[in-house]
N, C-alpha and C. Protein backbone atom coordinates (compact mmCIF):
# COMPACT_ATOMS: atom_id res chain seq x y z
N UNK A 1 16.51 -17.19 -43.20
CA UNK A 1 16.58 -16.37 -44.38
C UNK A 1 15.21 -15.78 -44.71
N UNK A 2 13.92 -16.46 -44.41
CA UNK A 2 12.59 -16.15 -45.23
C UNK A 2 12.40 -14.91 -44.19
N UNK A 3 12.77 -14.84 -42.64
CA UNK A 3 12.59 -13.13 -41.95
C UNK A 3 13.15 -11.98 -42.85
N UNK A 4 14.35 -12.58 -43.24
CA UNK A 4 15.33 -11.56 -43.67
C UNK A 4 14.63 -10.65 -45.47
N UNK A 5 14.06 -11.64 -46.21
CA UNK A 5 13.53 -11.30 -47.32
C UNK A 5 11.91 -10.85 -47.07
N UNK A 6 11.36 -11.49 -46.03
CA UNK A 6 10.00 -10.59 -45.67
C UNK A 6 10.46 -8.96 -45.27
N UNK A 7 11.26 -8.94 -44.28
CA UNK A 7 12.03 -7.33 -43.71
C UNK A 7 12.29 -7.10 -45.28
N UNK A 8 12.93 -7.12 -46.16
CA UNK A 8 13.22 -6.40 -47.22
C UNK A 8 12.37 -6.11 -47.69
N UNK A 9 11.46 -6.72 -48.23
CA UNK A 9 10.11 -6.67 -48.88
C UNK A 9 9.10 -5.75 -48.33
N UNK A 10 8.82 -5.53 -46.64
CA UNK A 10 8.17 -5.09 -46.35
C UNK A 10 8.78 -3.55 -46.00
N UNK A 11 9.97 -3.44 -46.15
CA UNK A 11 10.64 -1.96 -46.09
C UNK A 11 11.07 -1.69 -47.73
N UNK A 12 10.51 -2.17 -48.40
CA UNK A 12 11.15 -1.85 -49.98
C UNK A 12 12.33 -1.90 -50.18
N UNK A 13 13.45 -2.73 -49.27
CA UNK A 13 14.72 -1.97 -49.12
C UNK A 13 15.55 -2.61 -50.51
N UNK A 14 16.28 -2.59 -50.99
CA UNK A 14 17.31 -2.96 -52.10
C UNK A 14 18.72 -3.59 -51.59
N UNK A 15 18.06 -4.90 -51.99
CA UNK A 15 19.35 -5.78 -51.36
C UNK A 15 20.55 -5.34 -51.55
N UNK A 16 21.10 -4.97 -53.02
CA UNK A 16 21.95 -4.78 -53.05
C UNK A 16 22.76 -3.82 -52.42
N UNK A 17 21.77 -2.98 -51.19
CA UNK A 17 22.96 -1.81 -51.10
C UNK A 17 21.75 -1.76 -49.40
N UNK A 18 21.55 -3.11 -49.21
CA UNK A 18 21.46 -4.09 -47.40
C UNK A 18 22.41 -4.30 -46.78
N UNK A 19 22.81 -3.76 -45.75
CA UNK A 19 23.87 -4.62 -45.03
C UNK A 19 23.24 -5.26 -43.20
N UNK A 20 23.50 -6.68 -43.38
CA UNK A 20 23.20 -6.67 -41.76
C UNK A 20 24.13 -6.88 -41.15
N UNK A 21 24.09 -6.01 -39.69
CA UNK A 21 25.86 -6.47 -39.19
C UNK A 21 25.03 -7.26 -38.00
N UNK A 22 26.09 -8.30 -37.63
CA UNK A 22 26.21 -8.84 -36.37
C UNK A 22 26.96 -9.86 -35.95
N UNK A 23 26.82 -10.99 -34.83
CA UNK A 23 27.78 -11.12 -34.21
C UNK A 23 27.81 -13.14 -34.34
N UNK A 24 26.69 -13.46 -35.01
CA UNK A 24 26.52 -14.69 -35.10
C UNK A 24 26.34 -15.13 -36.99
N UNK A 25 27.42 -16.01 -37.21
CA UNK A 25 27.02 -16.65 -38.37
C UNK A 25 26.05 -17.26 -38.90
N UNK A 26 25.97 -18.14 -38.07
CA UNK A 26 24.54 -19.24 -38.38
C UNK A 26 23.32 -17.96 -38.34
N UNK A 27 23.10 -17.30 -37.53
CA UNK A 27 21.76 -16.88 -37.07
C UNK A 27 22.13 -15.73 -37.72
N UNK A 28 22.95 -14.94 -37.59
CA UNK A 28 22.95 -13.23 -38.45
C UNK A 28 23.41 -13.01 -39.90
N UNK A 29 24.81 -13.78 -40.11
CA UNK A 29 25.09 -13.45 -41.56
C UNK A 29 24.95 -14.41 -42.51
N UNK A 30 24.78 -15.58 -42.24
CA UNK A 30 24.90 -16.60 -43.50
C UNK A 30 23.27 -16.72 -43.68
N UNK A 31 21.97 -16.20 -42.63
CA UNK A 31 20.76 -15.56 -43.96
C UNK A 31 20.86 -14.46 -44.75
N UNK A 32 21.42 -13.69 -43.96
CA UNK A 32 21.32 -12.21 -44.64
C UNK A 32 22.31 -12.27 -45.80
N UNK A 33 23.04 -12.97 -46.24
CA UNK A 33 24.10 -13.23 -47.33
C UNK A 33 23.06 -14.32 -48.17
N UNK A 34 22.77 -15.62 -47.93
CA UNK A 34 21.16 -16.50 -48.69
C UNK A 34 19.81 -15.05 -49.06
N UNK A 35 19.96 -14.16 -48.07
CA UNK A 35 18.50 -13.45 -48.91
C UNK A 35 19.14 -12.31 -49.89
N UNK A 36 20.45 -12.44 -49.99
CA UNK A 36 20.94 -11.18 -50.66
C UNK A 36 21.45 -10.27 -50.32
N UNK A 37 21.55 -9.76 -49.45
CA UNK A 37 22.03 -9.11 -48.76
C UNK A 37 23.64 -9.04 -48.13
N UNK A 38 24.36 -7.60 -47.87
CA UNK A 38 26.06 -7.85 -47.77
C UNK A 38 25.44 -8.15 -45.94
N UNK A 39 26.59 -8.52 -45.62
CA UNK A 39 27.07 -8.58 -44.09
C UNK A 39 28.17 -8.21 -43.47
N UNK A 40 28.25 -8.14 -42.43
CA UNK A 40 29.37 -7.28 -41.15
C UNK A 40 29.54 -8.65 -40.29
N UNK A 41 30.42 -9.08 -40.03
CA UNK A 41 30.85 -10.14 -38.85
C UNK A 41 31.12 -9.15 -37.95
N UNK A 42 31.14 -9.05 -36.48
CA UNK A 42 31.86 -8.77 -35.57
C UNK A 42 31.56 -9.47 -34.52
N UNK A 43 33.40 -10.36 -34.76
CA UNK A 43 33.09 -11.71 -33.55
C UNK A 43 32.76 -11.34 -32.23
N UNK A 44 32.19 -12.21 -31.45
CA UNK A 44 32.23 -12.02 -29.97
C UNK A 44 32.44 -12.84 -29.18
N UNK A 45 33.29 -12.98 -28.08
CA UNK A 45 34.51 -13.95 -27.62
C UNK A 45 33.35 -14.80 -27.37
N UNK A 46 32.21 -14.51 -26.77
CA UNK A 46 31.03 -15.76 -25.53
C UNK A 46 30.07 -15.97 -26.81
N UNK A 47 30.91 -15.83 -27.83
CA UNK A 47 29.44 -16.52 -29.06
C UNK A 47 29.56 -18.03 -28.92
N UNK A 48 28.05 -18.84 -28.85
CA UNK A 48 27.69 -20.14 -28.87
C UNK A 48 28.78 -20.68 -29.85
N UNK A 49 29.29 -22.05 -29.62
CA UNK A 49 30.51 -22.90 -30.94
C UNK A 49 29.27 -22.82 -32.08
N UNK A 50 28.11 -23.44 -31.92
CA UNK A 50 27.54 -24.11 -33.13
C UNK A 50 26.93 -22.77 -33.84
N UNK A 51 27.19 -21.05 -33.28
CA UNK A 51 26.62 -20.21 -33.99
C UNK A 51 27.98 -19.82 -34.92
N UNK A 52 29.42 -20.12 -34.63
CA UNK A 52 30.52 -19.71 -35.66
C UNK A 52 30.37 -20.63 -36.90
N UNK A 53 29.62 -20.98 -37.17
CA UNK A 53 29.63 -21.91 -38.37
C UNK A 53 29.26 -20.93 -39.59
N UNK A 54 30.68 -20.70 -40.51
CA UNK A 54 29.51 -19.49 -41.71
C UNK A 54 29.79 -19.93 -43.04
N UNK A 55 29.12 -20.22 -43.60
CA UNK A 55 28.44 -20.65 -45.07
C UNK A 55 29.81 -20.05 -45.97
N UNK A 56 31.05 -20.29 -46.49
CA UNK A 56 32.10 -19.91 -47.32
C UNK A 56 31.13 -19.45 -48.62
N UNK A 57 30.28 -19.91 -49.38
CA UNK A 57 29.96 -19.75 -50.63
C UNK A 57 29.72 -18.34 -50.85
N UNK A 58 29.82 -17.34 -49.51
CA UNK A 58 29.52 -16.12 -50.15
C UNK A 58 30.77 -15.32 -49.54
N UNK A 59 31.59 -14.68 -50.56
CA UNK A 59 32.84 -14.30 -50.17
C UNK A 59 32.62 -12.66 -50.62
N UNK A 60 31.82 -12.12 -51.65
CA UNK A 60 31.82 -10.76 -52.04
C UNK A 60 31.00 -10.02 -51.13
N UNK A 61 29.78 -10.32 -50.40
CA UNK A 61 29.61 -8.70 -49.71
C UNK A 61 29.86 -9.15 -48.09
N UNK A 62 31.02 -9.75 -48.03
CA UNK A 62 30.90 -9.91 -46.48
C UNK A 62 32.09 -8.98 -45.95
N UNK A 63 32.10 -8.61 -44.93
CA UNK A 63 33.29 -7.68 -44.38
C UNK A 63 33.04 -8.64 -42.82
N UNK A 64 34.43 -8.79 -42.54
CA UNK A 64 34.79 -9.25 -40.89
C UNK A 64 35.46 -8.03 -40.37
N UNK A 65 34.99 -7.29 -39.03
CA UNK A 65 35.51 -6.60 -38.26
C UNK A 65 35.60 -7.03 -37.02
N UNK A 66 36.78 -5.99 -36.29
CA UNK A 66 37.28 -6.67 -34.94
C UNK A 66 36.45 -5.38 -33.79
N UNK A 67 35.42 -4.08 -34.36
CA UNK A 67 34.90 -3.69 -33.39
C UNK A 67 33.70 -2.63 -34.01
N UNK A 68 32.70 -2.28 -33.48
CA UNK A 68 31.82 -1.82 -34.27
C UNK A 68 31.90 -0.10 -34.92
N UNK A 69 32.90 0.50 -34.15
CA UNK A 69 33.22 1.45 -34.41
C UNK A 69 33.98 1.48 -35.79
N UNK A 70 34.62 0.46 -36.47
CA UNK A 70 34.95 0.20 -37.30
C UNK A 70 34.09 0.10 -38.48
N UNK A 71 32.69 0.34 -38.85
CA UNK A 71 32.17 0.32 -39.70
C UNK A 71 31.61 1.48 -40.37
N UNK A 72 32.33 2.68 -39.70
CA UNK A 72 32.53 4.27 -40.26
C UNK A 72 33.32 3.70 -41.52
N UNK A 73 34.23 3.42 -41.33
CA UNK A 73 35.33 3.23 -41.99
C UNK A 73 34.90 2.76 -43.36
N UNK A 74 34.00 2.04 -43.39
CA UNK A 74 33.13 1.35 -44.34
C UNK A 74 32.15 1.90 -44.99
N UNK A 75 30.86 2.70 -44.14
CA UNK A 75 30.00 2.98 -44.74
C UNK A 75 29.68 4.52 -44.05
């Protein structure tokens, strides 16, 4: 999480309207959801077991998609 809030900080960016997409829970969305920030799941069949592990406590800015082209659709 402390990469994820240095990158904000050092790009001025505004969490609230951050999104990081990617493909691992542990390592991509459950910091970027702890520093504030929304997130994009998009599973991937050969992801590590111990990286699907994702933090439930944050249910409002997360979106799960099934392909990346899918996030037109969104943003």
């Amino acid at each position: 999480m402390r990469a994820y809030v240095e990158v904000i900080a050092t790009v001025n960016a505004v969490t609230d309207r951050t999104w990081m997409v990617g493909n691992s829970p542990r390592s991509d969305i459950n910091p970027a959801l702890n520093a504030g920030m929304g997130a994009v799941f998009i599973p991937y069949d050969r992801t590590w077991e111990l990286e699907n592990r994702r933090d439930s406590r944050h249910r409002y800015r997360f979106l799960q998609l099934e392909r990346f082209s899918e996030l037109t659709l969104h943003f």
